[in-house]
Protein backbone atom coordinates (compact mmCIF):
# COMPACT_ATOMS: atom_id res chain seq x y z
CA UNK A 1 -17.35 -29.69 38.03
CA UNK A 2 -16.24 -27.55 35.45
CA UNK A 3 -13.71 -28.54 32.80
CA UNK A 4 -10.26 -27.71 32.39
CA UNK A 5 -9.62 -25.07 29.74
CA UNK A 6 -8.05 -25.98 26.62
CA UNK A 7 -4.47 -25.76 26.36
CA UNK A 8 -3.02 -23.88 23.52
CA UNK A 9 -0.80 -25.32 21.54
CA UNK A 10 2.16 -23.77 20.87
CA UNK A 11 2.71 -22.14 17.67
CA UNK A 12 5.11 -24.38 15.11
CA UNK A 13 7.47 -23.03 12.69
CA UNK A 14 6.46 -24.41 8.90
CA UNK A 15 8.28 -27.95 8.52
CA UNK A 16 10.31 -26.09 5.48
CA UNK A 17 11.23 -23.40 8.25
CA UNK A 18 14.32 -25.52 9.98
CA UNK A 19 16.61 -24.09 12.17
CA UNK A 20 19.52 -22.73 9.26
CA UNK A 21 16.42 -20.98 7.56
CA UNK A 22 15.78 -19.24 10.92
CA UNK A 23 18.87 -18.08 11.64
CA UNK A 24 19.57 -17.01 8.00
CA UNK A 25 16.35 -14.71 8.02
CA UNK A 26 17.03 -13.24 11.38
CA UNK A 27 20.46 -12.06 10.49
CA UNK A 28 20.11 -11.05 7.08
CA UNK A 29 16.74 -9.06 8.46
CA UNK A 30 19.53 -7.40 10.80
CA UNK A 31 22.09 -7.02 8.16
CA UNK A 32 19.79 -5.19 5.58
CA UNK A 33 18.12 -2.77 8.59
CA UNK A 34 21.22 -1.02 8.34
CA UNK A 35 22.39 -1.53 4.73
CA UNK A 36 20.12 0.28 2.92
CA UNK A 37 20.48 3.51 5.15
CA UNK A 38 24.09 2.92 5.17
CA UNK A 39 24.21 3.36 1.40
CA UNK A 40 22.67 6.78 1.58
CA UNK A 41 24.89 7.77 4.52
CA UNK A 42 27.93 6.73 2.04
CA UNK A 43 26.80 9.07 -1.04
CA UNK A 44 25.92 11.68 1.26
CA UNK A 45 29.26 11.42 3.49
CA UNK A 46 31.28 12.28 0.40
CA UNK A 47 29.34 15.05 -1.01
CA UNK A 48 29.52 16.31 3.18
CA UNK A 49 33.21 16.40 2.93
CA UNK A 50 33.31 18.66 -0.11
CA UNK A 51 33.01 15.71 -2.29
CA UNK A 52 31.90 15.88 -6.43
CA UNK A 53 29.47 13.28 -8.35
CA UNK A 54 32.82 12.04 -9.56
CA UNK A 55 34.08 11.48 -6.23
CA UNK A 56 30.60 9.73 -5.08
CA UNK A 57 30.98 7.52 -8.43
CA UNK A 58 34.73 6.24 -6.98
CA UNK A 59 33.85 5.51 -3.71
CA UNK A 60 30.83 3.42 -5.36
CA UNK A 61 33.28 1.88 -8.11
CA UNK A 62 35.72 1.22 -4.69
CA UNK A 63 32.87 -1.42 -3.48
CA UNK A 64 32.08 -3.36 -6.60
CA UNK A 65 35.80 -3.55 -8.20
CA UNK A 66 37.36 -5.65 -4.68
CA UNK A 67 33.46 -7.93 -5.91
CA UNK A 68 35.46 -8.32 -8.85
CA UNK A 69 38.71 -9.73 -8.37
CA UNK A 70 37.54 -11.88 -5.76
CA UNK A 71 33.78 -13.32 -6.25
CA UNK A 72 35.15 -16.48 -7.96
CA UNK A 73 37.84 -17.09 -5.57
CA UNK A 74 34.99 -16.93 -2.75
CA UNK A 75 32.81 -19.58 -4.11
CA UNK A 76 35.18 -21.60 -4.62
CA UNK A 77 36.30 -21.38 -1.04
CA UNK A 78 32.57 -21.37 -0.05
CA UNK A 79 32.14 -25.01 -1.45
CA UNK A 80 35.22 -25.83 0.20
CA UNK A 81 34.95 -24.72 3.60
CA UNK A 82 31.91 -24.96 6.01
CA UNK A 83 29.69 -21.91 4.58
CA UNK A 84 28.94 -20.27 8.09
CA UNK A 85 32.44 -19.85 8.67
CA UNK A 86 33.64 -17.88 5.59
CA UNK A 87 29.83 -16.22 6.21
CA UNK A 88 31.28 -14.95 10.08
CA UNK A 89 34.29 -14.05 8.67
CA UNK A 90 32.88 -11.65 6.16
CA UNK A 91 30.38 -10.10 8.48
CA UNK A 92 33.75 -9.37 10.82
CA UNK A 93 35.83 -7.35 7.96
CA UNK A 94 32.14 -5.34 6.68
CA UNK A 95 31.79 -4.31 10.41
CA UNK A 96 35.47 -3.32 11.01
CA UNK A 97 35.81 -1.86 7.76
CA UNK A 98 32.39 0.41 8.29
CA UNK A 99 33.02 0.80 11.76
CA UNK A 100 36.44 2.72 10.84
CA UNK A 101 34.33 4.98 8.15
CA UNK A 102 31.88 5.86 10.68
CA UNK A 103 34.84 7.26 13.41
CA UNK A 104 36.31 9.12 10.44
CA UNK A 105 32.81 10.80 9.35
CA UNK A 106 31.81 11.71 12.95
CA UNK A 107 35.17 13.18 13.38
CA UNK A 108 35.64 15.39 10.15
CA UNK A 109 39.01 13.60 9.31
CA UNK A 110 37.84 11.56 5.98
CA UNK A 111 39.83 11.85 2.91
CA UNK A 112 38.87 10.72 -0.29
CA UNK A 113 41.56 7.96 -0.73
CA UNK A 114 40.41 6.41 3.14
CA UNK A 115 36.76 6.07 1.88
CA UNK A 116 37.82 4.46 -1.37
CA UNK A 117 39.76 2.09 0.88
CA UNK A 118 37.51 1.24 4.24
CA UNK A 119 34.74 0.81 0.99
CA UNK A 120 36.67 -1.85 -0.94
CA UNK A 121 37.61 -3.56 2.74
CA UNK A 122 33.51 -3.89 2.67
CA UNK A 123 33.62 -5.17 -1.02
CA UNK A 124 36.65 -7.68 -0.25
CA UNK A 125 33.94 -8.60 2.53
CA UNK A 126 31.21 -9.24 0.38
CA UNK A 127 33.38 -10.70 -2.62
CA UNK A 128 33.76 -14.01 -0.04
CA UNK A 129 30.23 -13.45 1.87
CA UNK A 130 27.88 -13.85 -1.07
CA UNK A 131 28.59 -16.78 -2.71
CA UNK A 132 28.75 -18.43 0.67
CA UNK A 133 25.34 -17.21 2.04
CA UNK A 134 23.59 -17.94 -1.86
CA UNK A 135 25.17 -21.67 -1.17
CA UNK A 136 23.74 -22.10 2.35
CA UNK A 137 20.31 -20.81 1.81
CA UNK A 138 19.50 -23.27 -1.70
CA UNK A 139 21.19 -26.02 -0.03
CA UNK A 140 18.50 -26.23 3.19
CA UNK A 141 15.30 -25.44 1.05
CA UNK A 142 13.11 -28.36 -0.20
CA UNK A 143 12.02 -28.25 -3.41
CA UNK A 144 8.61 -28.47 -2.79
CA UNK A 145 8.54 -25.14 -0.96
CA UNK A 146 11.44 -23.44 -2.58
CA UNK A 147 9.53 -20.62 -4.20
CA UNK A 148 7.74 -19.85 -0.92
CA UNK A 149 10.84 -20.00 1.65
CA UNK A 150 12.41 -17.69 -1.02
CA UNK A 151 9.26 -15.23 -1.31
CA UNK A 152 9.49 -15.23 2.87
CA UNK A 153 13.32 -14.91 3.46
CA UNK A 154 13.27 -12.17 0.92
CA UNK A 155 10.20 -10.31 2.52
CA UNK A 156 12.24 -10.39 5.63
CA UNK A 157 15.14 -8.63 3.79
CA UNK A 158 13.32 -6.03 1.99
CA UNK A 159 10.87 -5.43 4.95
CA UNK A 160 14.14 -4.97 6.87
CA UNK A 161 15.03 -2.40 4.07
CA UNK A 162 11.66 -0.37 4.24
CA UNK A 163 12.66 1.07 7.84
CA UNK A 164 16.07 1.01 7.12
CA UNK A 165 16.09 3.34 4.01
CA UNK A 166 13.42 5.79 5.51
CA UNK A 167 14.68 5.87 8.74
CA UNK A 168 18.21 6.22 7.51
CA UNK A 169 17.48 9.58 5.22
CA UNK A 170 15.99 11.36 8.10
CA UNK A 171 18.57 10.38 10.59
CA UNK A 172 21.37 11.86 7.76
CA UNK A 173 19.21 14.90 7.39
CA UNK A 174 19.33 14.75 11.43
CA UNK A 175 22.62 13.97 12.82
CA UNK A 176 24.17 12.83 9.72
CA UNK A 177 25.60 10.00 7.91
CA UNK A 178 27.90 9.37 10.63
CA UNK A 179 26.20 7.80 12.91
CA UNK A 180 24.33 5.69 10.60
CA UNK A 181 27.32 3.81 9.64
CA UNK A 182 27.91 3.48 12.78
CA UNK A 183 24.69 1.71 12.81
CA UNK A 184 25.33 -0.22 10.05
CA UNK A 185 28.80 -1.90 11.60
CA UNK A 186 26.99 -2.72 14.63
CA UNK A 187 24.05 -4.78 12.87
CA UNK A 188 27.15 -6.14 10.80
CA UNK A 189 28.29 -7.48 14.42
CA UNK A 190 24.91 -9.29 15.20
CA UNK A 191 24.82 -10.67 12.11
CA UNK A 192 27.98 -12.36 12.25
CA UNK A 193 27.43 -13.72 16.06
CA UNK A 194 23.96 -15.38 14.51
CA UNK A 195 25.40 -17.06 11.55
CA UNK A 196 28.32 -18.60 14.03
CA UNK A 197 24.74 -20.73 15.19
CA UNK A 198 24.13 -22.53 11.54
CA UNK A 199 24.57 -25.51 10.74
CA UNK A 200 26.36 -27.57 8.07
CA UNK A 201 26.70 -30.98 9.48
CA UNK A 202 23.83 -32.07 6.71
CA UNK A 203 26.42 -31.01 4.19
CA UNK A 204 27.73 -34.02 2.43
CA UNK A 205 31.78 -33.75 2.52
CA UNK A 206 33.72 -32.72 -0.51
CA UNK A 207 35.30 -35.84 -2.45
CA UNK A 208 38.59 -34.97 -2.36
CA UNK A 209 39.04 -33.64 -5.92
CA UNK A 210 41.35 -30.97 -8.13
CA UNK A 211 42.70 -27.19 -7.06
CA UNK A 212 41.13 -23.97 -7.11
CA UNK A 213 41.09 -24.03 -11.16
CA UNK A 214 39.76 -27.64 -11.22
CA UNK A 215 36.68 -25.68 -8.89
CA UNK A 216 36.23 -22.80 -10.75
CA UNK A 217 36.13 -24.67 -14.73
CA UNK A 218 33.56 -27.30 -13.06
CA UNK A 219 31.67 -24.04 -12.09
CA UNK A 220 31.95 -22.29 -15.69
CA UNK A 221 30.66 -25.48 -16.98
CA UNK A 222 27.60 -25.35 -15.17
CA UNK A 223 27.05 -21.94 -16.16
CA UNK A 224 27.68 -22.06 -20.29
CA UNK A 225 25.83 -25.51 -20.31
CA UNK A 226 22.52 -24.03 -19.60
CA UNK A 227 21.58 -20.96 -21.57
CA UNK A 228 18.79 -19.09 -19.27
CA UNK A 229 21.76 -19.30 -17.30
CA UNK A 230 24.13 -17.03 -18.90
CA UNK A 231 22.31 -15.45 -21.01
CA UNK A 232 20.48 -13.46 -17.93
CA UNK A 233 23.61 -12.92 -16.19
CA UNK A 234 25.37 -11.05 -19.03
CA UNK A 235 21.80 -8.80 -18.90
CA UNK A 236 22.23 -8.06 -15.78
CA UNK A 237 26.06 -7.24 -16.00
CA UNK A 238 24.96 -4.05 -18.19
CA UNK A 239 21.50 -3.90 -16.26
CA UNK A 240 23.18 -3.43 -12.76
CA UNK A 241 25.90 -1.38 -13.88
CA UNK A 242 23.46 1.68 -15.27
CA UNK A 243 20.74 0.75 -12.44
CA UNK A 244 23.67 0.71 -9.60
CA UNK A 245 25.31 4.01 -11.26
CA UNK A 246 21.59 5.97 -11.62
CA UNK A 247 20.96 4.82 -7.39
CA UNK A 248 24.06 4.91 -5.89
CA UNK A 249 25.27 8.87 -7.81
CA UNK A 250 22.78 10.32 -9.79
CA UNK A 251 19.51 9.75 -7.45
CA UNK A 252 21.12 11.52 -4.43
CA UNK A 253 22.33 14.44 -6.87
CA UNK A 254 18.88 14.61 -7.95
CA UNK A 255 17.41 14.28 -4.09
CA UNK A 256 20.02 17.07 -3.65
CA UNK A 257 18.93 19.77 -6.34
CA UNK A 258 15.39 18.68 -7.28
CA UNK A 259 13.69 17.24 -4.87
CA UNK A 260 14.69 18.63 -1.21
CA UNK A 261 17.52 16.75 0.06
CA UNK A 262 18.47 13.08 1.26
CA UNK A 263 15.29 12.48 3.21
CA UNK A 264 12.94 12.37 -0.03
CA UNK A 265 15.42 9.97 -1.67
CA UNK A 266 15.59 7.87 1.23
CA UNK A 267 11.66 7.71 1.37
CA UNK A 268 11.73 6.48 -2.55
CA UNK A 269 14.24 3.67 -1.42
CA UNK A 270 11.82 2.65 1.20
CA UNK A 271 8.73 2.84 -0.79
CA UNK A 272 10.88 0.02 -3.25
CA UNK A 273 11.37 -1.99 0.02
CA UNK A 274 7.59 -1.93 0.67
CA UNK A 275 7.37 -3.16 -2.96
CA UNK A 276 9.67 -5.85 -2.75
CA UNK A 277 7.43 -7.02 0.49
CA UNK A 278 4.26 -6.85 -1.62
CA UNK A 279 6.00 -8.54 -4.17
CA UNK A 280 7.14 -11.66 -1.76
CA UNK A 281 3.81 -12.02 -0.75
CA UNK A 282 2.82 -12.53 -3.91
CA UNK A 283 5.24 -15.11 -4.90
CA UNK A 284 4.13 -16.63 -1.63
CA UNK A 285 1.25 -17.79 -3.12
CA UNK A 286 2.21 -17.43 -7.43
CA UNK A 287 3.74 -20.54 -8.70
CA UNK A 288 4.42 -19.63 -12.17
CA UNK A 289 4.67 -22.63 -14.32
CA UNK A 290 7.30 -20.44 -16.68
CA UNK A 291 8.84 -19.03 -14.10
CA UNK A 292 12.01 -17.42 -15.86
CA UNK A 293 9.55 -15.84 -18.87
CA UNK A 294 7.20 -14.38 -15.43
CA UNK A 295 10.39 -13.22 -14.16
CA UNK A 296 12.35 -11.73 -17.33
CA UNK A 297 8.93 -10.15 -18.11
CA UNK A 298 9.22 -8.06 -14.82
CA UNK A 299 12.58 -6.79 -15.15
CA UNK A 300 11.27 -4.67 -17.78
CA UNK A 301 9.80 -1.72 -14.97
CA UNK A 302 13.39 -1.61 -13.76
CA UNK A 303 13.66 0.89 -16.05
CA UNK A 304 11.24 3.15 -15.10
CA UNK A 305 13.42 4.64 -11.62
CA UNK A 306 16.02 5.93 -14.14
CA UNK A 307 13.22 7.73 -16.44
CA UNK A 308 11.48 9.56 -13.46
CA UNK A 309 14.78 10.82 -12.43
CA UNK A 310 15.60 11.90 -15.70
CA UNK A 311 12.45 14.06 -16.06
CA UNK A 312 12.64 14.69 -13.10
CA UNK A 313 9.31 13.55 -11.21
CA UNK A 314 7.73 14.76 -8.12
CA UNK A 315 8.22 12.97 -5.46
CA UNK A 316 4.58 11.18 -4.72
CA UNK A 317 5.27 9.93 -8.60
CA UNK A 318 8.61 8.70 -8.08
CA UNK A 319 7.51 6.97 -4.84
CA UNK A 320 4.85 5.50 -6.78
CA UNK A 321 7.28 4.04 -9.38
CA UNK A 322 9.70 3.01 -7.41
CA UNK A 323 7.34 0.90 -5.11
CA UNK A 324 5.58 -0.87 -8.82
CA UNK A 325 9.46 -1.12 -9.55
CA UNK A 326 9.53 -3.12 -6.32
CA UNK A 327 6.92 -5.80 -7.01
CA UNK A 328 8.31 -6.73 -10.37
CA UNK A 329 11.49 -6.97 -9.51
CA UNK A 330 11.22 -9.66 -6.48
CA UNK A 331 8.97 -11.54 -9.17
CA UNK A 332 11.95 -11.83 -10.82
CA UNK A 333 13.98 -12.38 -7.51
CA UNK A 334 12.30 -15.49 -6.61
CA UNK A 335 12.00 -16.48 -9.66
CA UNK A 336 15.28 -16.86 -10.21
CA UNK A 337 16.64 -18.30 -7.19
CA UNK A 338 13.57 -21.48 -8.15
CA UNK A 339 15.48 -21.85 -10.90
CA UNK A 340 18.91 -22.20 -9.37
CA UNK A 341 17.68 -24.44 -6.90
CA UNK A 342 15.99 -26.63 -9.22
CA UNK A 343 18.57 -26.90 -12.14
CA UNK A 344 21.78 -26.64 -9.75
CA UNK A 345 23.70 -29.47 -7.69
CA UNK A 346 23.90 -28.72 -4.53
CA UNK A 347 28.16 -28.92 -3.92
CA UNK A 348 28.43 -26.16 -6.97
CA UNK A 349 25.66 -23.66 -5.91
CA UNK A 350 28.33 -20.72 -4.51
CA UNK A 351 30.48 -21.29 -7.36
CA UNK A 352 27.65 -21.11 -10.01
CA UNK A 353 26.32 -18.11 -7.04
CA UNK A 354 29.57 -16.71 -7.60
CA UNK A 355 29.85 -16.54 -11.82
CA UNK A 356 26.09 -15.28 -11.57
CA UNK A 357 27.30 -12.58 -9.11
CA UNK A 358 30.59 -11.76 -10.83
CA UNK A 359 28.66 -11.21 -14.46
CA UNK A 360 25.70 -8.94 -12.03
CA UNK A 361 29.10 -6.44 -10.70
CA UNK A 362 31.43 -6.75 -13.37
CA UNK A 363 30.60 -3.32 -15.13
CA UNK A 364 29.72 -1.52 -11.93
CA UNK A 365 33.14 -0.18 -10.60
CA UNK A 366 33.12 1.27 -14.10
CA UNK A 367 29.70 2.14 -14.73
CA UNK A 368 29.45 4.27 -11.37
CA UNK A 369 33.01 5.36 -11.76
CA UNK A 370 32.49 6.62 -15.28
CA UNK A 371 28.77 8.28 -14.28
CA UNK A 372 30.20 11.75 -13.39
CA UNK A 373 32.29 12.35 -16.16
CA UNK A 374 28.85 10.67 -18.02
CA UNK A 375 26.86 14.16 -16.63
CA UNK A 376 29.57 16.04 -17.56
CA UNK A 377 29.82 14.92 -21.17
CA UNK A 378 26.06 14.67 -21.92
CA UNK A 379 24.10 16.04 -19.00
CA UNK A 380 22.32 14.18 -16.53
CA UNK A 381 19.06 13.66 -18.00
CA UNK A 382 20.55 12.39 -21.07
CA UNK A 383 22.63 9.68 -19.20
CA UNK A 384 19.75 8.97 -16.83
CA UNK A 385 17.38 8.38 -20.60
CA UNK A 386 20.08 6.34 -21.99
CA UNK A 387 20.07 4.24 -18.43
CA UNK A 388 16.41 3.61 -18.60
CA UNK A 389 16.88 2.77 -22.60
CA UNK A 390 19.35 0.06 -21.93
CA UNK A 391 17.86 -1.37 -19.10
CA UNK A 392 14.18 -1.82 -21.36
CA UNK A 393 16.11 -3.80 -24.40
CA UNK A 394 18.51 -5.87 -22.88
CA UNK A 395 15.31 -7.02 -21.10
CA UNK A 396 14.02 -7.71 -24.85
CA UNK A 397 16.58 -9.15 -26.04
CA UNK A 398 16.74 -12.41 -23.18
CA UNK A 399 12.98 -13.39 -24.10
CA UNK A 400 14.47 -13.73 -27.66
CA UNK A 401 16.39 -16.90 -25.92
CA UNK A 402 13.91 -20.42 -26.02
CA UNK A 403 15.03 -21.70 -22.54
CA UNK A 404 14.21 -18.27 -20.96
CA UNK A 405 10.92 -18.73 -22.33
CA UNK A 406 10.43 -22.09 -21.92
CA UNK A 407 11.80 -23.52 -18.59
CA UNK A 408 9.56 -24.59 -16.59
CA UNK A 409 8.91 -25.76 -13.20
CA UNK A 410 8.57 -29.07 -11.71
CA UNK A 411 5.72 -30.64 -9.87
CA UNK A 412 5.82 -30.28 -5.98
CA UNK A 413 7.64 -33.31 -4.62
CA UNK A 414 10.06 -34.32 -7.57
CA UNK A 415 13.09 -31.98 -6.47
CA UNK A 416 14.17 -32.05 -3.11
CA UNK A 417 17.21 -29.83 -1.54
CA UNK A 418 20.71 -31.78 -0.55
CA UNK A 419 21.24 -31.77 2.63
CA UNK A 420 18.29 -30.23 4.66
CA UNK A 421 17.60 -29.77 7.97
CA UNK A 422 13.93 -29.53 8.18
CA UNK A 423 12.30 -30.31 11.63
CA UNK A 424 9.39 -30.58 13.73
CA UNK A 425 9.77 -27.08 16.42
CA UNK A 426 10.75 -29.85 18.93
CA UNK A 427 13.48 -31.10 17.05
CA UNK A 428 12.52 -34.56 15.59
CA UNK A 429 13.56 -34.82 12.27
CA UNK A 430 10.83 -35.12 9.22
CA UNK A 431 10.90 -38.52 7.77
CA UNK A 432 11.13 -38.06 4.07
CA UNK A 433 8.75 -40.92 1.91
CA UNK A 434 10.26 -43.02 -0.99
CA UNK A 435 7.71 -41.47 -3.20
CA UNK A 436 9.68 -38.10 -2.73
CA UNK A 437 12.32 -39.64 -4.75
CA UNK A 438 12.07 -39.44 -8.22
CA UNK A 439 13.78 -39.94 -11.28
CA UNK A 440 16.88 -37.67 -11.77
CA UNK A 441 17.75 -36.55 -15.43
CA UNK A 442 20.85 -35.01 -16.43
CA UNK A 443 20.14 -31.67 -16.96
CA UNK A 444 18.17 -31.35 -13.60
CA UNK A 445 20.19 -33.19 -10.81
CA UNK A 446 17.72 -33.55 -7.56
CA UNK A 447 19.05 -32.37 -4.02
CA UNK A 448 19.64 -35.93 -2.49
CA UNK A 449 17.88 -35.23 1.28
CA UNK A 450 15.71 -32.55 3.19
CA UNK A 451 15.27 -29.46 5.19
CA UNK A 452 14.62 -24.98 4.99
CA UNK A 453 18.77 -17.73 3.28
CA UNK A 454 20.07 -13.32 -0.49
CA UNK A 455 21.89 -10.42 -0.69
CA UNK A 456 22.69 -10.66 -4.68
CA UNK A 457 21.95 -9.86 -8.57
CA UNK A 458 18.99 -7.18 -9.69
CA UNK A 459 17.11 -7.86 -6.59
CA UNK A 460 19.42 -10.74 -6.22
CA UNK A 461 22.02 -8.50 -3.38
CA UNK A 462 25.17 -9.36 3.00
C-alpha cells in the first residue's frame, strides 16, 4: 500500500509582511514602473515641442515649488485623517493631472504654461501623498525587522524603476514621450484602487487636541530636538536641489548632444535602479550598529553622477557609476528610515515625514529653475563640477555632527511599531510576549503594539 504523498505546504508571507505592507509594496512597485520613465518622457516632451534647458528647468521647478507650499499642510492632515484616504486621493489628482499631459503631447497642442500647470497639479498631488504614505509604512513595521521590511519595500520600488527607466527611454526614442505618460497616469490609477484596500483600524485615534499650528509646532519640535535630525535634512535641501537640477535638465541635454539621445540616459537611470536593488539586498542582511555614520558615509558617491556628466563619460562608465551610485545611496535610504522609526512616535511620523521632505525640495523649484541660466552663465561643465563639489562637502560637513556619528541602533526586540498589523497568512493575529516590552526613555518613545511602505528624500522619493 503505498503512502500518500506529502502535501506541500503553502508558502507564508514573513510574520513582519502583514497585509498594509503588502498592499503598500504592490502599489508603490506599480507607481514607480511608470515614474521613472515618466520623468524622461517630461524633459524630453519639452525639448519635443521646441522647448530650451530653461524651459525643461521650469517645468521641473513647476513640480517641486506646489511640494513646497503644501508638504507641511499634508502631514498635518495625514496624522489627522485615515492615511489611505488622503493616499487615494493623491494618486487620483497625479493620474488626472498626467493623464491631461499625455492627451496634450500625443496631440501636438502643449504650451509651455499647460505643462508648468498639469506638472504642479502632480506636485500639489505629491505635496499631500508623501507624508501620508512615509506615516503608514513606519507605523505597521516592527522594530525588530524594520531595517529589513525597509531594504525589501524599497527593492520593490527601485526594481520597479530598473524596467521602468530603460524601458521608458526606448519607448520615447520609439513612439515618444506621449504615450509613456500615458502610461504613467494609468499605473497612477492602480495604485490608487490598491491603497483604497489598507488598513488603519490599528491606528490609535487622535486625542482631540489644538489646530493645524498646534500640529505643525509639535512637529518642528520633534525635528530641532534631535540633531541627526535636522542637521541631514538641511544637507539634503542643497544636496537634492543640485542632484535633482543635474538629473532632471542637464543629464538629458547631455544624453542629447554627447551621448546619442534619450535611450542611453534612460539606460544610466536604470542601471541606478539595479543599484538601489543590490543595495536593498544588502541592507537585507547589514545591520549597522551606527547606522546614520554607515549611511552619511554613502551619500558621499552621490556626487560622482554629476562629475561623469561634467567630463563627459562614455556611456559603459557612466552606467558603471551610476549603478555604485545606487548601492550607496539605498545604504543611506534604509538607514535613515531605521532611524525615523526608532526615534519617532508613531502619531507625528507624516508631520516629522513632512519637515524632512519639505527641507529635501525646498531649493529644487529654484535650483532646476535657475540651472539653464546656470549653463548659460558658466557653461555646463562648470555647473555640473560645482554640483558634484557641493554635493561631496555638505556630506563632510554632517559627520562633523556627534549624533550623526554616534546614534546607534537598538537590540532586536526593544522597539516595536504602534499599531501593527502583523499576521499569520491565514489571518490569526501574532501574539506579542511581555518580554517585547521594554523600558521607554524619553528621547526614544517605543511603538506601543505590532505588525509590517517610500517615495521621498535622496533616495528617500508616490
Amino acid at each position: 500500500m503505498t503512502s500518500a504523498a506529502p502535501r506541500r505546504r503553502p508558502m507564508r508571507r514573513p510574520l513582519w509582511a502583514g497585509r498594509n505592507y503588502s498592499l503598500l509594496t504592490a502599489a508603490a512597485f506599480v507607481t514607480n514602473l511608470g515614474a521613472q520613465g515618466a520623468l524622461i518622457a517630461a524633459a524630453f516632451a519639452v525639448l519635443d515641442a521646441g522647448g530650451s534647458a530653461g524651459d525643461v528647468g521650469l517645468v521641473a521647478a513647476a513640480r517641486t515649488l506646489p511640494l513646497v507650499l503644501f508638504l507641511l499642510i499634508g502631514g498635518a492632515v495625514a496624522d489627522r485623517l485615515p492615511r489611505h484616504r488622503v493616499m487615494v486621493a493623491a494618486n487620483t489628482l497625479n493620474c488626472v493631472s498626467q493623464a491631461l499631459f499625455a492627451y496634450l503631447v500625443l496631440t501636438g497642442d502643449a504650451q509651455l504654461w499647460q505643462m508648468m500647470l498639469l506638472t504642479a497639479l502632480g506636485g500639489t498631488g505629491q505635496a499631500f501623498f508623501a507624508p501620508a504614505s512615509e506615516g503608514m509604512l513606519l507605523s505597521t513595521v516592527s522594530g525588530e525587522h524594520a531595517g529589513r521590511a525597509f531594504a525589501l519595500y524599497r527593492m520593490a520600488v527601485h526594481g520597479a524603476g530598473i524596467g521602468g527607466a530603460a524601458l521608458g527611454g526606448a519607448l520615447i526614442a520609439v513612439i515618444g514621450p506621449g504615450w509613456v505618460l500615458a502610461v504613467d497616469a494609468a499605473a497612477f490609477a492602480v495604485a490608487g484602487a490598491l491603497r483604497a484596500f489598507l488598513d488603519v483600524g490599528h491606528v490609535p485615534p487622535r486625542e482631540p487636541g489644538g489646530g493645524m499650528l498646534t500640529d505643525l509646532r509639535e512637529g518642528w519640535q520633534e525635528v530641532v530636538g534631535r540633531p541627526w535630525l535636522w542637521s541631514i535634512v538641511l544637507q539634503f535641501a542643497v544636496v537634492n536641489a543640485v542632484v535633482g537640477a543635474a538629473e532632471a535638465v542637464y543629464g538629458p541635454l547631455v544624453a542629447r548632444d554627447d551621448l546619442g539621445g534619450p535611450a542611453p540616459w534612460g539606460l544610466a537611470l536604470g542601471a541606478f535602479g539595479v543599484g538601489t536593488v543590490c543595495g536593498a539586498l544588502v541592507m537585507m542582511r547589514w545591520r549597522p550598529r551606527r547606522m546614520l555614520l554607515a549611511g552619511t558615509l554613502c551619500v558621499l558617491p552621490l556626487s560622482l553622477p554629476s562629475a561623469a556628466l561634467a567630463v563627459p563619460v562614455p556611456v559603459a562608465v557612466l552606467v558603471a557609476v551610476m549603478f555604485v551610485t545606487g548601492i550607496a545611496i539605498e545604504v543611506f535610504g534604509v538607514s535613515w528610515m531605521t532611524a525615523l522609526h526608532q526615534e519617532i512616535p508613531e502619531d507625528k511620523f507624516s508631520r516629522v515625514s513632512a519637515y524632512d521632505w519639505l527641507g529635501s525640495v525646498a531649493m529644487l523649484p529654484l535650483a532646476t529653475a535657475l540651472a539653464g541660466p546656470a549653463e548659460s552663465a558658466f557653461g555646463r561643465d562648470t555647473a555640473l563640477w560645482g554640483c558634484a563639489a557641493l554635493v561631496f562637502l555638505l556630506t563632510v560637513a554632517v559627520l562633523f555632527v556627534p549624533d550623526v556619528r554616534n546614534l546607534t541602533r537598538r537590540s532586536e526586540g526593544s522597539v516595536l511599531a504602534v499599531g501593527a498589523d502583523v499576521k499569520e497568512s491565514d489571518g490569526a493575529p501574532v501574539e506579542v510576549p511581555d518580554s517585547a516590552l521594554v523600558e521607554v526613555s524619553d528621547s526614544a518613545p517605543v511603538r506601543a503594539s505590532v505588525s509590517a511602505d517610500a517615495e521621498g528624500p535622496g533616495g528617500r522619493q508616490g
